[in-house]
C-alpha atoms as a PDB file:
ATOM      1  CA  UNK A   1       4.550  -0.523  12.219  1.00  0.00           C
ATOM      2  CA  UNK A   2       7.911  -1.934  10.357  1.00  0.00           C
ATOM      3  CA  UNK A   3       8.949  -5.244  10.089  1.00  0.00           C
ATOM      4  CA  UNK A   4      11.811  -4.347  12.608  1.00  0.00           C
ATOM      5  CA  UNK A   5       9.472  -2.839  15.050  1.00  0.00           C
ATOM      6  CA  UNK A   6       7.189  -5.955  14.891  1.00  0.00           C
ATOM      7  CA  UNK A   7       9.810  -8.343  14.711  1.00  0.00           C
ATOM      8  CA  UNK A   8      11.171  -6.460  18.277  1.00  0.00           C
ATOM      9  CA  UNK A   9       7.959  -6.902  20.268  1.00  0.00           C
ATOM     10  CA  UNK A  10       7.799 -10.253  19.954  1.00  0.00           C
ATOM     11  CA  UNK A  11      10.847 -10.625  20.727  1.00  0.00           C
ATOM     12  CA  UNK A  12       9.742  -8.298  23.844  1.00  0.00           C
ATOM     13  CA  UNK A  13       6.657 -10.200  24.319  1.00  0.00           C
ATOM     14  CA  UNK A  14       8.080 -13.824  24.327  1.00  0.00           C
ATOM     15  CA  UNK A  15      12.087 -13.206  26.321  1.00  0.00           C
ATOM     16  CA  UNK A  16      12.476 -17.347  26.029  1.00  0.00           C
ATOM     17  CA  UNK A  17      13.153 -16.575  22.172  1.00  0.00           C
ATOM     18  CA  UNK A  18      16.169 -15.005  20.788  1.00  0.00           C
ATOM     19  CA  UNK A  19      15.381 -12.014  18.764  1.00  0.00           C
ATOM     20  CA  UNK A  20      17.297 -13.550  15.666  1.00  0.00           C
ATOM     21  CA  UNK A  21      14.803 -16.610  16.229  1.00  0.00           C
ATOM     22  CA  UNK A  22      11.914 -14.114  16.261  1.00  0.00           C
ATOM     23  CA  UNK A  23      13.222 -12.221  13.044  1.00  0.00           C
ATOM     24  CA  UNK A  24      13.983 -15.918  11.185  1.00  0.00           C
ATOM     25  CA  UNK A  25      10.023 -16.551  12.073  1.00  0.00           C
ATOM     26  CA  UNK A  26       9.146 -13.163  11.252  1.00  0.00           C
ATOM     27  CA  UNK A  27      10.607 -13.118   7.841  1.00  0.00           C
ATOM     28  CA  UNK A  28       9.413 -16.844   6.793  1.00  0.00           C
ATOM     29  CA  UNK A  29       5.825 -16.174   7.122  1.00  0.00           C
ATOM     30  CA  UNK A  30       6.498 -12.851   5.287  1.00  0.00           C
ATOM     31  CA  UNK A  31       8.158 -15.369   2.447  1.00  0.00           C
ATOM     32  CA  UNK A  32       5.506 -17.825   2.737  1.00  0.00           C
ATOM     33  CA  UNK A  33       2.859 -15.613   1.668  1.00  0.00           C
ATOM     34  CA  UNK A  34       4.811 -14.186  -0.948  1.00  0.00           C
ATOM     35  CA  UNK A  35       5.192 -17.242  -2.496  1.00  0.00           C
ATOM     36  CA  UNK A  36       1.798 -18.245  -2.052  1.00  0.00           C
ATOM     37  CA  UNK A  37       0.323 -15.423  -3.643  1.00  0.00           C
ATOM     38  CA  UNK A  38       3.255 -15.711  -6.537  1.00  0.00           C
ATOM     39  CA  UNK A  39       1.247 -19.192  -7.470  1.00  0.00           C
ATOM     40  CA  UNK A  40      -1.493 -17.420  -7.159  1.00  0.00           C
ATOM     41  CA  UNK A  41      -3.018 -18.792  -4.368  1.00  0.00           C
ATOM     42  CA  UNK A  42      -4.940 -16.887  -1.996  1.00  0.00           C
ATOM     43  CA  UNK A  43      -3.684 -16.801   1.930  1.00  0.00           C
ATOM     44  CA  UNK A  44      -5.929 -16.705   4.917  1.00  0.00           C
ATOM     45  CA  UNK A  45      -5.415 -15.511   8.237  1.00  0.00           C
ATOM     46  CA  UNK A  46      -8.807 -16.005  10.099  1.00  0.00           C
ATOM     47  CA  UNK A  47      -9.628 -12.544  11.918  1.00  0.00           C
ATOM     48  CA  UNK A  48      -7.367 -10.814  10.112  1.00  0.00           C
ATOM     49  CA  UNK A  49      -7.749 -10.931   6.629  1.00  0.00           C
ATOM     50  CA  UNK A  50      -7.619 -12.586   3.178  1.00  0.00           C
ATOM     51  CA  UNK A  51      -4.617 -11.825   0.856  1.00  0.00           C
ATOM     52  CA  UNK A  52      -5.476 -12.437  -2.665  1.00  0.00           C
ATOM     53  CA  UNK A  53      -4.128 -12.231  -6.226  1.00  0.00           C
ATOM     54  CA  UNK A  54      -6.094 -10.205  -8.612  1.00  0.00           C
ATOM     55  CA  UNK A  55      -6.153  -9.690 -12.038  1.00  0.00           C
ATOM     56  CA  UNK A  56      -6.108  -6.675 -13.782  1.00  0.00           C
ATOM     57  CA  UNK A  57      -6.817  -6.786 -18.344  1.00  0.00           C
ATOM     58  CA  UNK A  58      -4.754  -5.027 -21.107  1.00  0.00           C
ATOM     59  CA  UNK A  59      -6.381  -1.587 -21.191  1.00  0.00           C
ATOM     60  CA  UNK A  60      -5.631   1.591 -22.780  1.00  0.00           C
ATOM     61  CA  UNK A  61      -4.679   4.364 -21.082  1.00  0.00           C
ATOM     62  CA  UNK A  62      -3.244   7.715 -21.320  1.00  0.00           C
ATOM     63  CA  UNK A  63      -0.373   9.586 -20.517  1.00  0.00           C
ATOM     64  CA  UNK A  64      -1.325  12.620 -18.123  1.00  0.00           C
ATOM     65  CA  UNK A  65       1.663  14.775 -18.748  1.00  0.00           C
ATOM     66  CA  UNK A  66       1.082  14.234 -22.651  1.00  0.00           C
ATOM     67  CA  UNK A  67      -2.504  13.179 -23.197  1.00  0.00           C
ATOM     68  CA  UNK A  68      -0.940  10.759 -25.624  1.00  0.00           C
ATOM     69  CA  UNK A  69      -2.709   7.011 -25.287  1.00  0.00           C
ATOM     70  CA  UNK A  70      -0.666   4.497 -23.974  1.00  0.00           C
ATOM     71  CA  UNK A  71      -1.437   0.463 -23.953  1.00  0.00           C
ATOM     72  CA  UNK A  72      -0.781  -0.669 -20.189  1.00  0.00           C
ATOM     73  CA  UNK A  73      -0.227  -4.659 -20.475  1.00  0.00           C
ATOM     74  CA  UNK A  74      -2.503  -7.002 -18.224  1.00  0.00           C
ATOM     75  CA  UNK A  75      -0.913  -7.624 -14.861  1.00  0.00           C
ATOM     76  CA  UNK A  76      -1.242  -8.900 -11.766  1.00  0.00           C
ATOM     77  CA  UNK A  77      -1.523  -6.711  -8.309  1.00  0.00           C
ATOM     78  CA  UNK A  78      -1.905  -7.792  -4.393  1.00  0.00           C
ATOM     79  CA  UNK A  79      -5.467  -7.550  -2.701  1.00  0.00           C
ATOM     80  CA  UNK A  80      -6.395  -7.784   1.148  1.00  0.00           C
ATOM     81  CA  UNK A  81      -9.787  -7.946   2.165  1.00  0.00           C
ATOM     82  CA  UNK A  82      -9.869  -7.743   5.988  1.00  0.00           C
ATOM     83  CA  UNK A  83     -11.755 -10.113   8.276  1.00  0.00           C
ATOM     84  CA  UNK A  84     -14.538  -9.173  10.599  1.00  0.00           C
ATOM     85  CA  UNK A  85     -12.840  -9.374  13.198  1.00  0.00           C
ATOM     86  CA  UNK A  86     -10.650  -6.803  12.224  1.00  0.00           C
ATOM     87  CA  UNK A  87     -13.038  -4.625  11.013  1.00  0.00           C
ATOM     88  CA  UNK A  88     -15.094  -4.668  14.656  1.00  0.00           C
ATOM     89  CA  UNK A  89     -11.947  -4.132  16.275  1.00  0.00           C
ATOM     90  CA  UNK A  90     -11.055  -0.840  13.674  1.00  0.00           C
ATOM     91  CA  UNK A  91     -14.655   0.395  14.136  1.00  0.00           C
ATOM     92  CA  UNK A  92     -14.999  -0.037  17.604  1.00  0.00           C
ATOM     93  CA  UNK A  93     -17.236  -2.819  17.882  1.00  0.00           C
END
């Protein structure tokens, strides 16, 4: 699912709310957690899952085309763990 195909079944779901409401809401949240996580906090959404900042150390690496070693610089990448709820759901349960 895409953020427009979301954003249209609530609006589907909910016909008291104007779809550019629905999209405004839509994209907040989606900004919201950004944000979050760009402080580095970690965002919750009970059932579903845990978004998280992790981070990853200066390593070196290598170039597969070449073979030559490259240094990679420490960054920073997006985790989710889900919730149990929505792992019962995926398995079934």
């Amino acid at each position: 699912m895409i953020r427009s195909e979301l954003i249209q079944k609530i609006a589907d779901e909910n016909p008291h709310l104007y779809q550019r409401d629905v999209e405004r809401i839509v994209n907040t949240v989606f900004e919201e957690v950004t944000d979050a996580m760009a402080r580095g906090d970690r965002v919750e959404l009970r059932g579903f899952g845990a978004f998280s900042v992790k981070q990853r150390d200066a390593r070196i690496g290598r170039n597969p085309r070449t073979g030559e070693t490259v240094h990679v610089e420490e960054k920073h990448v997006p985790f989710f763990k889900t919730g149990k709820l929505l792992r019962d759901r995926l398995n079934g349960k």
